[in-house]
C-alpha atoms as a PDB file:
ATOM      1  CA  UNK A   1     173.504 116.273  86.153  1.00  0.00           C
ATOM      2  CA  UNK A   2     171.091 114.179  84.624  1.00  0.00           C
ATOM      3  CA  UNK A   3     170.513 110.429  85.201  1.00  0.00           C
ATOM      4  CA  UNK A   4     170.679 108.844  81.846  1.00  0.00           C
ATOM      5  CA  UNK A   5     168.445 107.087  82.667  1.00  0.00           C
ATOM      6  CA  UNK A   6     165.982 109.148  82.413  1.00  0.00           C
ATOM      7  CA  UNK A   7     163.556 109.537  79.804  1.00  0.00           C
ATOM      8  CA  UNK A   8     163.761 112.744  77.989  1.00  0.00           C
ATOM      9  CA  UNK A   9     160.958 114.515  76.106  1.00  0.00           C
ATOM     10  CA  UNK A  10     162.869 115.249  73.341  1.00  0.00           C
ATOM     11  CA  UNK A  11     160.454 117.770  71.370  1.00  0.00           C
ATOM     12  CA  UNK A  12     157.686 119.403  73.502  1.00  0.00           C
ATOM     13  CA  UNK A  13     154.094 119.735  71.720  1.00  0.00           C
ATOM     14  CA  UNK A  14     153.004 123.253  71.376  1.00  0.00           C
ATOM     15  CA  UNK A  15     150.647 122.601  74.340  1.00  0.00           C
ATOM     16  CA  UNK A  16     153.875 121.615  76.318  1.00  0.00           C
ATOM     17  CA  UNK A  17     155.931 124.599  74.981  1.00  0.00           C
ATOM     18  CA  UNK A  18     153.146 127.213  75.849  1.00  0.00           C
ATOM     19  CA  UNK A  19     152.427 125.678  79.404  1.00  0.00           C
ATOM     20  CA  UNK A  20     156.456 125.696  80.206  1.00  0.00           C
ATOM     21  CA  UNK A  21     157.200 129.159  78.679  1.00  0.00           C
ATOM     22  CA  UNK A  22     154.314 130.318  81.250  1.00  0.00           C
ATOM     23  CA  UNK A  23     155.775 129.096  84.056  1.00  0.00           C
ATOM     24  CA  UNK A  24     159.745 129.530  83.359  1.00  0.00           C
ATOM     25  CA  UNK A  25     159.195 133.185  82.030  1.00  0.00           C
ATOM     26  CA  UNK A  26     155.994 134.638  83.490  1.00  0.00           C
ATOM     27  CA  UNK A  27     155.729 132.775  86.721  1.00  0.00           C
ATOM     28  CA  UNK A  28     159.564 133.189  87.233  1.00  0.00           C
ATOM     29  CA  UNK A  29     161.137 135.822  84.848  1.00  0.00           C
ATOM     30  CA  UNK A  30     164.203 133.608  83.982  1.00  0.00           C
ATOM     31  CA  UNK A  31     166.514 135.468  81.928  1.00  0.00           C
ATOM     32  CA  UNK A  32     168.967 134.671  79.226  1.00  0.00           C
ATOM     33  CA  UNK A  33     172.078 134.839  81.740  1.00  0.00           C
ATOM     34  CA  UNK A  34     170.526 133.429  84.618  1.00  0.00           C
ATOM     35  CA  UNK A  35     171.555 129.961  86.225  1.00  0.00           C
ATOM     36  CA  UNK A  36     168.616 127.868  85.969  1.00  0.00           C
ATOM     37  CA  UNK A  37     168.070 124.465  88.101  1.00  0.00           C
ATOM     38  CA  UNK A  38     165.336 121.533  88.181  1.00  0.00           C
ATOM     39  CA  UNK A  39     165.608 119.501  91.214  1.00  0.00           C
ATOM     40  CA  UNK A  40     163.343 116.422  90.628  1.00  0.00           C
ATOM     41  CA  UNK A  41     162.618 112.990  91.317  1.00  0.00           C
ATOM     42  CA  UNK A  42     161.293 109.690  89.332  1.00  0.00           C
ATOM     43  CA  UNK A  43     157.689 110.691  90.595  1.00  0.00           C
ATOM     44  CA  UNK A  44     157.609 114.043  88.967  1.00  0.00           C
ATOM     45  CA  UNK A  45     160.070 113.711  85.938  1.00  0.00           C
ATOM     46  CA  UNK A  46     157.902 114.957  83.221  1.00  0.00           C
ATOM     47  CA  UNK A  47     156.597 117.958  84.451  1.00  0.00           C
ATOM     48  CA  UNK A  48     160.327 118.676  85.364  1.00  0.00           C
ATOM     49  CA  UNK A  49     161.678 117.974  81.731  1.00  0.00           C
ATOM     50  CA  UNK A  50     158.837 120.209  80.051  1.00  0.00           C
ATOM     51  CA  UNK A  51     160.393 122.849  82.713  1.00  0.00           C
ATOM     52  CA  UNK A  52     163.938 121.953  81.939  1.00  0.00           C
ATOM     53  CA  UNK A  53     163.140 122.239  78.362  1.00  0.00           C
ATOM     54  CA  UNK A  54     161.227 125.586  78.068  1.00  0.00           C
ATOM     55  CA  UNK A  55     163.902 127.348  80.200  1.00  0.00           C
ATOM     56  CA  UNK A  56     166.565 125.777  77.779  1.00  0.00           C
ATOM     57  CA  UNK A  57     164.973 128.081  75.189  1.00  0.00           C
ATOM     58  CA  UNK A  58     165.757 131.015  77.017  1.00  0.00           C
ATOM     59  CA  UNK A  59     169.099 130.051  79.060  1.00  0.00           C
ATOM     60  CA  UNK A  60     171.761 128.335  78.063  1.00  0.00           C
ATOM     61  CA  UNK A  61     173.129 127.184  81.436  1.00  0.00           C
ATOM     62  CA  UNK A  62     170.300 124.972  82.769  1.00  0.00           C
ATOM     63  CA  UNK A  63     170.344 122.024  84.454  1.00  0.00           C
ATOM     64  CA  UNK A  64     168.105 119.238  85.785  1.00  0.00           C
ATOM     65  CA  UNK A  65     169.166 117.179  88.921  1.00  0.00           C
ATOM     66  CA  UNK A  66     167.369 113.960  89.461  1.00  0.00           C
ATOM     67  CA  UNK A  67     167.802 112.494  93.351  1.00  0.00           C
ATOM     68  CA  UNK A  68     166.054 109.929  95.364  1.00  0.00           C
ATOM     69  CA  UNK A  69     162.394 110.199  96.946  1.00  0.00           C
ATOM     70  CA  UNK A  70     162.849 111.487 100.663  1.00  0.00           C
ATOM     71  CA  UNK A  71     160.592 109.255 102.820  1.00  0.00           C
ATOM     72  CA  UNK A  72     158.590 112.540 103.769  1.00  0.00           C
ATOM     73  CA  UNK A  73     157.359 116.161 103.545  1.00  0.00           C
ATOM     74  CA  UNK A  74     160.219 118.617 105.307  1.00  0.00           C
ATOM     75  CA  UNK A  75     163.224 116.230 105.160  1.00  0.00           C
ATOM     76  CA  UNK A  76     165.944 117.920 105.095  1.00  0.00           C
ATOM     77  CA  UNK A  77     168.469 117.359 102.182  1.00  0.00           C
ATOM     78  CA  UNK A  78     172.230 116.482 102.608  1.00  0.00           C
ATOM     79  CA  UNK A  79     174.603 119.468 103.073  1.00  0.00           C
ATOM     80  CA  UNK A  80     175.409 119.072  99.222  1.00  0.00           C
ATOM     81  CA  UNK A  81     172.278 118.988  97.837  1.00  0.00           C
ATOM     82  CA  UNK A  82     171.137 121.901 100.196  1.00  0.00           C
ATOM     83  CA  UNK A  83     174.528 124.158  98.784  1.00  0.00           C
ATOM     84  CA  UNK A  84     173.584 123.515  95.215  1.00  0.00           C
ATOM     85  CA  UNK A  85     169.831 124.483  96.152  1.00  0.00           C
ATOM     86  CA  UNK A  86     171.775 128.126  97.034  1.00  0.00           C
ATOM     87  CA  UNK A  87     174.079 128.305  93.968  1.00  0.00           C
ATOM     88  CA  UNK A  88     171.768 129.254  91.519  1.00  0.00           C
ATOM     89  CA  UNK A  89     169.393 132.049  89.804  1.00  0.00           C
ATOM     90  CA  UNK A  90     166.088 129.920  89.777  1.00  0.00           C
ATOM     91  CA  UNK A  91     165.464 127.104  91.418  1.00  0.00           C
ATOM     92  CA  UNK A  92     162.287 124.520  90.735  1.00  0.00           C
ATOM     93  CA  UNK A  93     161.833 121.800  93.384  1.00  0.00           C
ATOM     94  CA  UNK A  94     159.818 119.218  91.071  1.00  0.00           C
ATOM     95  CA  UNK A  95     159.647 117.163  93.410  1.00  0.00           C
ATOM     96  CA  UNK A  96     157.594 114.293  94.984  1.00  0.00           C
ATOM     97  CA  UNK A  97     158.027 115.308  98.196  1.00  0.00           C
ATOM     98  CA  UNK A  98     158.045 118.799  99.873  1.00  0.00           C
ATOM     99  CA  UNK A  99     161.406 120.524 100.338  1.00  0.00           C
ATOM    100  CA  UNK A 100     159.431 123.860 101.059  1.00  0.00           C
ATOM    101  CA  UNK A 101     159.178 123.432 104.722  1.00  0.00           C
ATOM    102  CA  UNK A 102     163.213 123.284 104.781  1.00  0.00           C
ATOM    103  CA  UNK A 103     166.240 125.186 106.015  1.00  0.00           C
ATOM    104  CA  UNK A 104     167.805 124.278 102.659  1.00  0.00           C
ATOM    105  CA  UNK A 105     165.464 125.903 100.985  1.00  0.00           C
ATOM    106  CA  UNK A 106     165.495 128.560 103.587  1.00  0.00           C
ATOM    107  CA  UNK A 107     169.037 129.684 102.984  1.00  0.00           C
ATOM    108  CA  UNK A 108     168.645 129.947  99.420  1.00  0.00           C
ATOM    109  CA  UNK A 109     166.157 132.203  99.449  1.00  0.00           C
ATOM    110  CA  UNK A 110     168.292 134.319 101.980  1.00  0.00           C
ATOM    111  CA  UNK A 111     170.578 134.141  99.387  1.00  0.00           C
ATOM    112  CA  UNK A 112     168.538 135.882  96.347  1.00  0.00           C
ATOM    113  CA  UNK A 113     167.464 132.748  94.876  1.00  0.00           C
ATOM    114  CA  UNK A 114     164.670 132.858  93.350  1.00  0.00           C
ATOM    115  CA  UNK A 115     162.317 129.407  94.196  1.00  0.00           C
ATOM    116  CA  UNK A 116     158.922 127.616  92.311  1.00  0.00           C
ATOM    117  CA  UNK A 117     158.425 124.742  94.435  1.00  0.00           C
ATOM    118  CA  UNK A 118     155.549 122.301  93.500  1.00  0.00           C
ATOM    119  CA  UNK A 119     155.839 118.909  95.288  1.00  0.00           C
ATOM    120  CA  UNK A 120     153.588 116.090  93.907  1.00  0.00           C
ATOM    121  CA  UNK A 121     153.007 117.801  90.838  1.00  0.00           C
ATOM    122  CA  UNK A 122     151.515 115.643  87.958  1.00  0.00           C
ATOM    123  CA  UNK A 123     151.949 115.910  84.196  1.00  0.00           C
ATOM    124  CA  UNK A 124     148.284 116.542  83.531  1.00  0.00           C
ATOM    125  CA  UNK A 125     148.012 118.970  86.834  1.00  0.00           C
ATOM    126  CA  UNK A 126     150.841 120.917  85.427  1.00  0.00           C
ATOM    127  CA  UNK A 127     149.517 121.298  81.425  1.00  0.00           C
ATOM    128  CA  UNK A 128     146.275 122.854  83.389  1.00  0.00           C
ATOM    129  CA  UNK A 129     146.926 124.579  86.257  1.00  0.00           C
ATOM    130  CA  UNK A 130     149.926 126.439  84.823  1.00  0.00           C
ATOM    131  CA  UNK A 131     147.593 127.888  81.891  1.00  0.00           C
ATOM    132  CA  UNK A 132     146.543 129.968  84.465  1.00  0.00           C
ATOM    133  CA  UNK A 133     146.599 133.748  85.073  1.00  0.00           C
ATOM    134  CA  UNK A 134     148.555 134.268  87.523  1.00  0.00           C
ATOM    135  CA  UNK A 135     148.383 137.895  87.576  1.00  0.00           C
ATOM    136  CA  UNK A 136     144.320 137.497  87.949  1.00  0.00           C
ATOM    137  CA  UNK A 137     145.299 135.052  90.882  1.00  0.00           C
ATOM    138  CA  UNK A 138     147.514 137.746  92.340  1.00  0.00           C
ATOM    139  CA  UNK A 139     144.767 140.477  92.338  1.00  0.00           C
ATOM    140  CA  UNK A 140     142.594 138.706  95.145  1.00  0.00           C
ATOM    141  CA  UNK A 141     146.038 136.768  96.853  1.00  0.00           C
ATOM    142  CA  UNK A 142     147.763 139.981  97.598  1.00  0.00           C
ATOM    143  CA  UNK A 143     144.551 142.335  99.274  1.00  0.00           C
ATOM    144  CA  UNK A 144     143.697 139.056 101.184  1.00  0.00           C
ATOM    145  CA  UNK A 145     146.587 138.607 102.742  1.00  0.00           C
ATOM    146  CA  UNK A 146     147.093 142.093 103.704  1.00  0.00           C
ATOM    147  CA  UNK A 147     144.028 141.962 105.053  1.00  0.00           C
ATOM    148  CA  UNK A 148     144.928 139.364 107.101  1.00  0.00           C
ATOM    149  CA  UNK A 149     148.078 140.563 108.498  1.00  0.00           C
ATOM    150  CA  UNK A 150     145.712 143.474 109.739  1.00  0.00           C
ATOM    151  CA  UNK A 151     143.296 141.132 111.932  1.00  0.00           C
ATOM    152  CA  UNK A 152     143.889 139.558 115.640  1.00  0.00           C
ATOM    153  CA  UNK A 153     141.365 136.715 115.530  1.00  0.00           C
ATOM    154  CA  UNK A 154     140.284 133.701 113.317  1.00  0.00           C
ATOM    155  CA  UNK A 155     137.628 131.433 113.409  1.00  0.00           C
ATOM    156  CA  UNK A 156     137.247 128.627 110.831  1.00  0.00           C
ATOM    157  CA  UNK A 157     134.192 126.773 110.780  1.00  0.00           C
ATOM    158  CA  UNK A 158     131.854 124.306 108.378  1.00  0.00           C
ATOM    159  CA  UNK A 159     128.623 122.159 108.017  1.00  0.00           C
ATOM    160  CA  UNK A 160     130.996 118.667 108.037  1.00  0.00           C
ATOM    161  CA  UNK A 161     131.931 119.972 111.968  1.00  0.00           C
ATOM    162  CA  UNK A 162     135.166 122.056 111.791  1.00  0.00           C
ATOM    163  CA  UNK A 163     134.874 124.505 114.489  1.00  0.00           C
ATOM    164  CA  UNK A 164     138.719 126.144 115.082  1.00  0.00           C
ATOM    165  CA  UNK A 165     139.019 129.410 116.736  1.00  0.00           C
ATOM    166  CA  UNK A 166     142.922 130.994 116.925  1.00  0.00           C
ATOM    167  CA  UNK A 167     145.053 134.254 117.103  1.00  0.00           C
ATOM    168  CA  UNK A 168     146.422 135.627 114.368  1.00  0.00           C
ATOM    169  CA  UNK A 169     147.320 138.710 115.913  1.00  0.00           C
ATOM    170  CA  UNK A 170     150.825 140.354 115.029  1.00  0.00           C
ATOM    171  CA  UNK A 171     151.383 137.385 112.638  1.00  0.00           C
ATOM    172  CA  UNK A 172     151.801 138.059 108.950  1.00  0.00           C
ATOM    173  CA  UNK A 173     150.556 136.541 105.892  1.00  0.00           C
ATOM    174  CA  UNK A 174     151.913 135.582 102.722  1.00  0.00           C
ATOM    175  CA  UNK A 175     150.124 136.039  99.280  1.00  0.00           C
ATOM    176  CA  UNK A 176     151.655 132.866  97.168  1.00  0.00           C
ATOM    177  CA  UNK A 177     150.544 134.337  93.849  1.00  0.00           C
ATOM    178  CA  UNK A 178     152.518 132.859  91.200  1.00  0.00           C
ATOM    179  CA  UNK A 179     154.640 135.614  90.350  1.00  0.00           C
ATOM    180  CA  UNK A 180     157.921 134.808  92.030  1.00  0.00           C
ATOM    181  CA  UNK A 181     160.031 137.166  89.772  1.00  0.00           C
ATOM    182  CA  UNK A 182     161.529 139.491  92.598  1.00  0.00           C
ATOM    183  CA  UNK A 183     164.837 138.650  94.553  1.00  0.00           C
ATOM    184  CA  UNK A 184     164.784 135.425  96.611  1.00  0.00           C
ATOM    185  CA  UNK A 185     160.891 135.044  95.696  1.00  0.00           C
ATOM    186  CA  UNK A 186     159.304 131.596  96.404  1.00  0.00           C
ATOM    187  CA  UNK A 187     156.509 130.192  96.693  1.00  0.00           C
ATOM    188  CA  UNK A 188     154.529 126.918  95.528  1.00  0.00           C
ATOM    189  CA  UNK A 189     153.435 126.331  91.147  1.00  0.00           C
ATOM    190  CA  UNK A 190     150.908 125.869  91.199  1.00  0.00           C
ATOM    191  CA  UNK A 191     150.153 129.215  93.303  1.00  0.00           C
ATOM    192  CA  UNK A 192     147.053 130.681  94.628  1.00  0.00           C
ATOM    193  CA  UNK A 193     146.404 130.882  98.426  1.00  0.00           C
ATOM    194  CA  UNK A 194     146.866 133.261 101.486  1.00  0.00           C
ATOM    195  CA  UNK A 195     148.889 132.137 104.354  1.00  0.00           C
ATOM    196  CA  UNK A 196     150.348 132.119 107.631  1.00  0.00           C
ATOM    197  CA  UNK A 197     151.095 130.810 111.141  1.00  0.00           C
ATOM    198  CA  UNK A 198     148.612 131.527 113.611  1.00  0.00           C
ATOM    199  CA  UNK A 199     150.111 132.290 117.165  1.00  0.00           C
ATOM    200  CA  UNK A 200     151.606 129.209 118.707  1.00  0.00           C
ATOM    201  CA  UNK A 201     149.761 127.766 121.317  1.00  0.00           C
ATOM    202  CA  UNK A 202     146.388 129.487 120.598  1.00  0.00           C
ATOM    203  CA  UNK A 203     144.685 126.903 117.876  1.00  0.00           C
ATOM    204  CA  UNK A 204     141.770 125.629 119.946  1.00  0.00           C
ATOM    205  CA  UNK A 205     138.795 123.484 118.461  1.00  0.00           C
ATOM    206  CA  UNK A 206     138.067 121.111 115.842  1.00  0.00           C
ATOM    207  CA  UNK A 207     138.918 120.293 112.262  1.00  0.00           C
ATOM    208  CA  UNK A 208     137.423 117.896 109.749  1.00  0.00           C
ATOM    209  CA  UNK A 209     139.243 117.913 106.885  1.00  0.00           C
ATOM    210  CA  UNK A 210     137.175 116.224 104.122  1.00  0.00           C
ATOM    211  CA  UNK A 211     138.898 117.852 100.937  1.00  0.00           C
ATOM    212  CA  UNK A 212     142.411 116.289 100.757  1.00  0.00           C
ATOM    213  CA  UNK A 213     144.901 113.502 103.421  1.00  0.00           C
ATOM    214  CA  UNK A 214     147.468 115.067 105.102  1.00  0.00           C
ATOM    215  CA  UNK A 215     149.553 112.087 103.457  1.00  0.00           C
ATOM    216  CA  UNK A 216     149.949 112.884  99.336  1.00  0.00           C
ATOM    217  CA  UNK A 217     150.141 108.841  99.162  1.00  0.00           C
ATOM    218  CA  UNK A 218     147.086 108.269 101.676  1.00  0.00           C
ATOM    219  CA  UNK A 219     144.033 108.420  99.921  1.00  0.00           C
ATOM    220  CA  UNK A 220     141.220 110.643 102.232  1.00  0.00           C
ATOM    221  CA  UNK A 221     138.562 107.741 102.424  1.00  0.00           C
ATOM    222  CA  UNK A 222     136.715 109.124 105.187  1.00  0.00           C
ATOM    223  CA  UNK A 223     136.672 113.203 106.888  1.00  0.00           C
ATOM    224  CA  UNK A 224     140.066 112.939 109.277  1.00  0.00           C
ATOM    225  CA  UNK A 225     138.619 114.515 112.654  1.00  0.00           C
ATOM    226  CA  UNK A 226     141.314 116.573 114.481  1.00  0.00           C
ATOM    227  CA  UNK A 227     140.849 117.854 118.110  1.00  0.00           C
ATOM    228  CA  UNK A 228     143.312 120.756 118.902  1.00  0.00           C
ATOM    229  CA  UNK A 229     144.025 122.214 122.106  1.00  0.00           C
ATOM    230  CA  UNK A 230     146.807 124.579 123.407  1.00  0.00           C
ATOM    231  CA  UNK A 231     148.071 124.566 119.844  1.00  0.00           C
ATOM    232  CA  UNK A 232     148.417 121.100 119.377  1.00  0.00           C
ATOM    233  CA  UNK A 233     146.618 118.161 117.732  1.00  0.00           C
ATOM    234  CA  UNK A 234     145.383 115.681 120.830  1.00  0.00           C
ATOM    235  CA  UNK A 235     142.957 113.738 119.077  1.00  0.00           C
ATOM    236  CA  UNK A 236     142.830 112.023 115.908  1.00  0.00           C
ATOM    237  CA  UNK A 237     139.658 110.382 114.620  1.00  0.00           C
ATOM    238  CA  UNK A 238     138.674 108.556 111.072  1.00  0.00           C
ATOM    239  CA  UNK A 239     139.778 106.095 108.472  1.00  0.00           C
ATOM    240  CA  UNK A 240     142.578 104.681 107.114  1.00  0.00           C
ATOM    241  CA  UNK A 241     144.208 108.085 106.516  1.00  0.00           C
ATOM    242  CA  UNK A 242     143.522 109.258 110.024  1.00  0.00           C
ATOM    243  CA  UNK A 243     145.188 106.388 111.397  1.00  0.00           C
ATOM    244  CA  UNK A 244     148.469 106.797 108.853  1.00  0.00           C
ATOM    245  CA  UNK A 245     148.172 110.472 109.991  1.00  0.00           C
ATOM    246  CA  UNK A 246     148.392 109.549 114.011  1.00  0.00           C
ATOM    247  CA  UNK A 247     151.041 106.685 112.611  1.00  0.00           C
ATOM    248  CA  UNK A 248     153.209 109.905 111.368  1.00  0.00           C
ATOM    249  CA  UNK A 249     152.715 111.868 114.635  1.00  0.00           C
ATOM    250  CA  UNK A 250     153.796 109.082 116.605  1.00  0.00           C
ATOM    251  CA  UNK A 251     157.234 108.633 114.208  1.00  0.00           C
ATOM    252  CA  UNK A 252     157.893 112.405 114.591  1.00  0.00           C
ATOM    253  CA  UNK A 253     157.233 113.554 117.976  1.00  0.00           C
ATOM    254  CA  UNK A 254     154.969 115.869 119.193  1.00  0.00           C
ATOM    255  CA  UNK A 255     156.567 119.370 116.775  1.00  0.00           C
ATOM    256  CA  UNK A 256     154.314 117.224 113.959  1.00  0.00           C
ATOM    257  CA  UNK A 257     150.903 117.861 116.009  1.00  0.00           C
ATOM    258  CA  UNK A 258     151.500 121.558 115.877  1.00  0.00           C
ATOM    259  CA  UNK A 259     148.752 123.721 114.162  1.00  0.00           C
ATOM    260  CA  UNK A 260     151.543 125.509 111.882  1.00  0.00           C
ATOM    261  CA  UNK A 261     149.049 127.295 109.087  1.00  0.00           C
ATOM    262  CA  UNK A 262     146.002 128.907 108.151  1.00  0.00           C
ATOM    263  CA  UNK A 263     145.730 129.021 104.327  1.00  0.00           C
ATOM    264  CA  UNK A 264     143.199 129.906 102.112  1.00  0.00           C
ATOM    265  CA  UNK A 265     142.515 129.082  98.311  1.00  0.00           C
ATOM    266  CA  UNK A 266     142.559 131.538  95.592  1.00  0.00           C
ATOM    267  CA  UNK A 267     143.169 129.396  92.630  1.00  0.00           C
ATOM    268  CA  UNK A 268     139.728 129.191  90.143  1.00  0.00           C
ATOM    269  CA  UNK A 269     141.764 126.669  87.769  1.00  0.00           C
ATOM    270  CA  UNK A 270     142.374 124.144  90.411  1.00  0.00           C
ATOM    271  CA  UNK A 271     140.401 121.126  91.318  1.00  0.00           C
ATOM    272  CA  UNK A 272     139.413 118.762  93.964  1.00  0.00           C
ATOM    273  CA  UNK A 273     141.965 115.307  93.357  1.00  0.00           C
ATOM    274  CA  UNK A 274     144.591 113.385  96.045  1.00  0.00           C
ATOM    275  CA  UNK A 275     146.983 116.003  95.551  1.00  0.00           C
ATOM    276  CA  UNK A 276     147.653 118.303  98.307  1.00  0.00           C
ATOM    277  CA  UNK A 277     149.711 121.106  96.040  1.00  0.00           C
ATOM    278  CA  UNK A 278     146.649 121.480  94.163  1.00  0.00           C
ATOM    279  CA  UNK A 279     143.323 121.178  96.611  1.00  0.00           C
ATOM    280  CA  UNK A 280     144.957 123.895  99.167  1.00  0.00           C
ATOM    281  CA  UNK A 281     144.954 126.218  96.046  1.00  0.00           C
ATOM    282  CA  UNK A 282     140.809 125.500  95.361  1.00  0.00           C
ATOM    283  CA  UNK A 283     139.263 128.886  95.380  1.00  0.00           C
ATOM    284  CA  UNK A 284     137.673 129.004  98.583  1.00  0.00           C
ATOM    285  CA  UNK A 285     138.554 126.542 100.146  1.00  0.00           C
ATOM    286  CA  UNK A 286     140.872 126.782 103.588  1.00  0.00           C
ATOM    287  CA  UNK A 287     143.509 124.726 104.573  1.00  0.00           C
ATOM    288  CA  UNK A 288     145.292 123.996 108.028  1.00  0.00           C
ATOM    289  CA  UNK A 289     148.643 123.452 107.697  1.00  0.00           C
ATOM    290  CA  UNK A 290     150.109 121.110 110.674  1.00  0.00           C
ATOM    291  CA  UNK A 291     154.216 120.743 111.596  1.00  0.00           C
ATOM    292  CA  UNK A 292     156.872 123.076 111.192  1.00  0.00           C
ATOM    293  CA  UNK A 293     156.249 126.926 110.586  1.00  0.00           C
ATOM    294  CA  UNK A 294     159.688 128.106 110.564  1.00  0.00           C
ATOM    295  CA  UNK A 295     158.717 129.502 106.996  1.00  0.00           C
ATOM    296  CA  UNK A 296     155.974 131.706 108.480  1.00  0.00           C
ATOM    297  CA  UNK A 297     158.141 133.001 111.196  1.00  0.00           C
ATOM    298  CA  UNK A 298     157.693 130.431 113.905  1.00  0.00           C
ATOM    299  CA  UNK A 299     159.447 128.267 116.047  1.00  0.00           C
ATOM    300  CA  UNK A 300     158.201 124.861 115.635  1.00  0.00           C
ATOM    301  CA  UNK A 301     161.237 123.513 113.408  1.00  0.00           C
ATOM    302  CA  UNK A 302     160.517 119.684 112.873  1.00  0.00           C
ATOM    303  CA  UNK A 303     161.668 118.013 109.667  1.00  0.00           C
ATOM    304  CA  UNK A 304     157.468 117.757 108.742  1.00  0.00           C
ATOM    305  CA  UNK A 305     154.773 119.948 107.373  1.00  0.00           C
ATOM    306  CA  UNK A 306     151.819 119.138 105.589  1.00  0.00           C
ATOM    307  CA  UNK A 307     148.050 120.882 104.780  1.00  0.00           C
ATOM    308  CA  UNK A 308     144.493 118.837 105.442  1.00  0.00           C
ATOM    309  CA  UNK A 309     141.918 121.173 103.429  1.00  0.00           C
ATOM    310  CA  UNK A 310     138.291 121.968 104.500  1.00  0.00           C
ATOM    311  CA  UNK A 311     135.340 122.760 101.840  1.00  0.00           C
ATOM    312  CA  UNK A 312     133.074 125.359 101.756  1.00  0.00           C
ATOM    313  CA  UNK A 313     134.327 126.045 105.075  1.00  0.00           C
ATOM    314  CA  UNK A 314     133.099 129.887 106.867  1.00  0.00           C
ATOM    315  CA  UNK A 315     136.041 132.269 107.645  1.00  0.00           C
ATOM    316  CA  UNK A 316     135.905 135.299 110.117  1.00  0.00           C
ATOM    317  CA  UNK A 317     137.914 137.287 110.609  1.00  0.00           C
ATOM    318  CA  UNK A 318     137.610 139.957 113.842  1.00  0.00           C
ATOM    319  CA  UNK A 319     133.927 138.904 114.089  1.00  0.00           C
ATOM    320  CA  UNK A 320     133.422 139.743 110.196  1.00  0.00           C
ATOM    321  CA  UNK A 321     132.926 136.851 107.769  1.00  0.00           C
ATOM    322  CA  UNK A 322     134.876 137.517 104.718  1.00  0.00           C
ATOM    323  CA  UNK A 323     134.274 134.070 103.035  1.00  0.00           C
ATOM    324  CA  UNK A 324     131.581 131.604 102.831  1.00  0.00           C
ATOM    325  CA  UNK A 325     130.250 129.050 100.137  1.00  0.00           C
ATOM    326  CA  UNK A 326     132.979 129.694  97.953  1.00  0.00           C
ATOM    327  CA  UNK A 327     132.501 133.856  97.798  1.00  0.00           C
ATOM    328  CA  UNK A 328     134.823 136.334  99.244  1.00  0.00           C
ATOM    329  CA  UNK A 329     133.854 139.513 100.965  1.00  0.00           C
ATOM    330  CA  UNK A 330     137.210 141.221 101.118  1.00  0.00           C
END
């Protein structure tokens, strides 16, 4: 299942070996009989080969599938690509693109699979983020997000001008901590952030994001400026990436403009770069996710979903602030 093609770490450095073994049997808990798959693409092939290798060690029926880049975030896959996503053990979407945001990867996880997806994932990202602890990550992941399934009322604000008030109420979050070794698991590598949908149709405000572009291939040269109302992004203010951004939302229809997630970084080994997967895992940072939220038990379903993160932004929860300049109060 492997493009020849392809160039093929043949031995992994120790460095390589310890960072893979991390992620394959702590992050994942693949086991000797388990079927093991890579999904991957020419943009993220050698991340996906130190994966594919590691979990060789361990398995003996793994397999790496190369396809194409899809043009965006949330594209579906074809019908076969989407029924080998569900025939497998573990699945890792290596992948240049997002297929979180999917119904493919939806109805594999019905189906028991369990799912590491880390779109845009880089070679050096990879060797350091997945060093981490994740089981340190999962100690403040978890009691946030229960503690925001408990709470009715968000507001997310900042000194660069976010202002964004919405209802969380009856909504529940997820704790993406890493540890994806339970039956149909998933969640992104590298992990660390709280999240959810607010209530559709309640987002009201303003959000700058100045941390990371909606658009992993749209460098953030200037703060995108975001008015919401009723739910929905109306106004769309900036550079070059704002106007790529309001470019998108034009292509897609109005589904793209919804607000679709409030997520918040727990991650102290990631940093601030152009990649999305990593700078919505920044510990304490928050990110607004924008598109479909089908995954967080919503209803906007549009082939699109992407995060825009905010730094050293002020959360409250209830009327309680429970994060600001980078400390939690939880």
């Amino acid at each position: 299942m492997r493009d020849d093609k392809t160039k093929i770490l043949k031995k992994l450095t120790p460095d390589e070996l310890a960072v893979g073994l991390n992620t394959v049997k702590v992050c994942m808990g693949v086991k000797p009989k388990e079927k093991v798959l890579v999904i991957t693409d020419s943009g993220s092939i050698k991340p996906a080969n130190i994966i594919f290798e590691s979990a060789k060690t361990i398995s003996k029926n793994v397999k790496l599938l190369q396809i194409k880049i899809p043009g965006y975030d949330g594209r579906e896959p074809k019908i076969k690509l989407a029924n080998i996503m569900s025939d497998t053990d573990v699945l890792f979407l290596v992948t240049t693109m997002s297929l979180s945001h999917t119904n493919a990867r939806r109805n594999a996880t019905k189906k028991g699979v369990r799912i590491a997806s880390m779109p845009g994932i880089t070679y050096e990202v990879f060797l350091r983020t997945m060093k981490m602890d994740y089981q340190e990550v999962e100690k403040l992941t978890k009691p946030l997000a229960a503690f925001l399934t408990r709470a009715n009322k968000v507001r997310v604000s900042s000194a660069a001008g976010t202002n964004l008030i919405m209802s969380i109420e009856n909504m529940e979050a997820e704790a993406d901590t890493g540890i994806f070794t339970d039956i149909g698991a998933w969640g992104n590598l590298p992990a660390g952030e709280s999240a959810m949908s607010p209530k559709e149709g309640t987002s009201e405000g303003i959000i700058v994001v100045d941390g990371c572009s909606y658009l992993d291939d749209v460098p953030l040269d200037k703060p995108i400026v975001l008015g919401v109302k009723n739910g929905f992004i109306t106004k769309v203010s900036g550079g070059t990436a704002a106007k790529e951004l309001e470019r998108t939302f034009k292509k897609l229809g109005q589904k793209s403009r919804n607000i679709a997630e409030l997520g918040v970084g727990t991650n102290k080994m990631a940093k601030l770069n152009s990649s999305i997967l990593e700078v919505e895992k920044v510990f304490g940072t928050v990110h607004i996710g924008i598109g479909n939220n089908i995954s967080y038990g919503g209803t906007c379903n549009v082939q699109f979903h992407s995060d825009g993160v905010i730094l050293l932004p002020t959360l409250e929860v209830d009327g309680k602030t429970i994060l600001k300049n980078n400390e939690f109060y939880v």
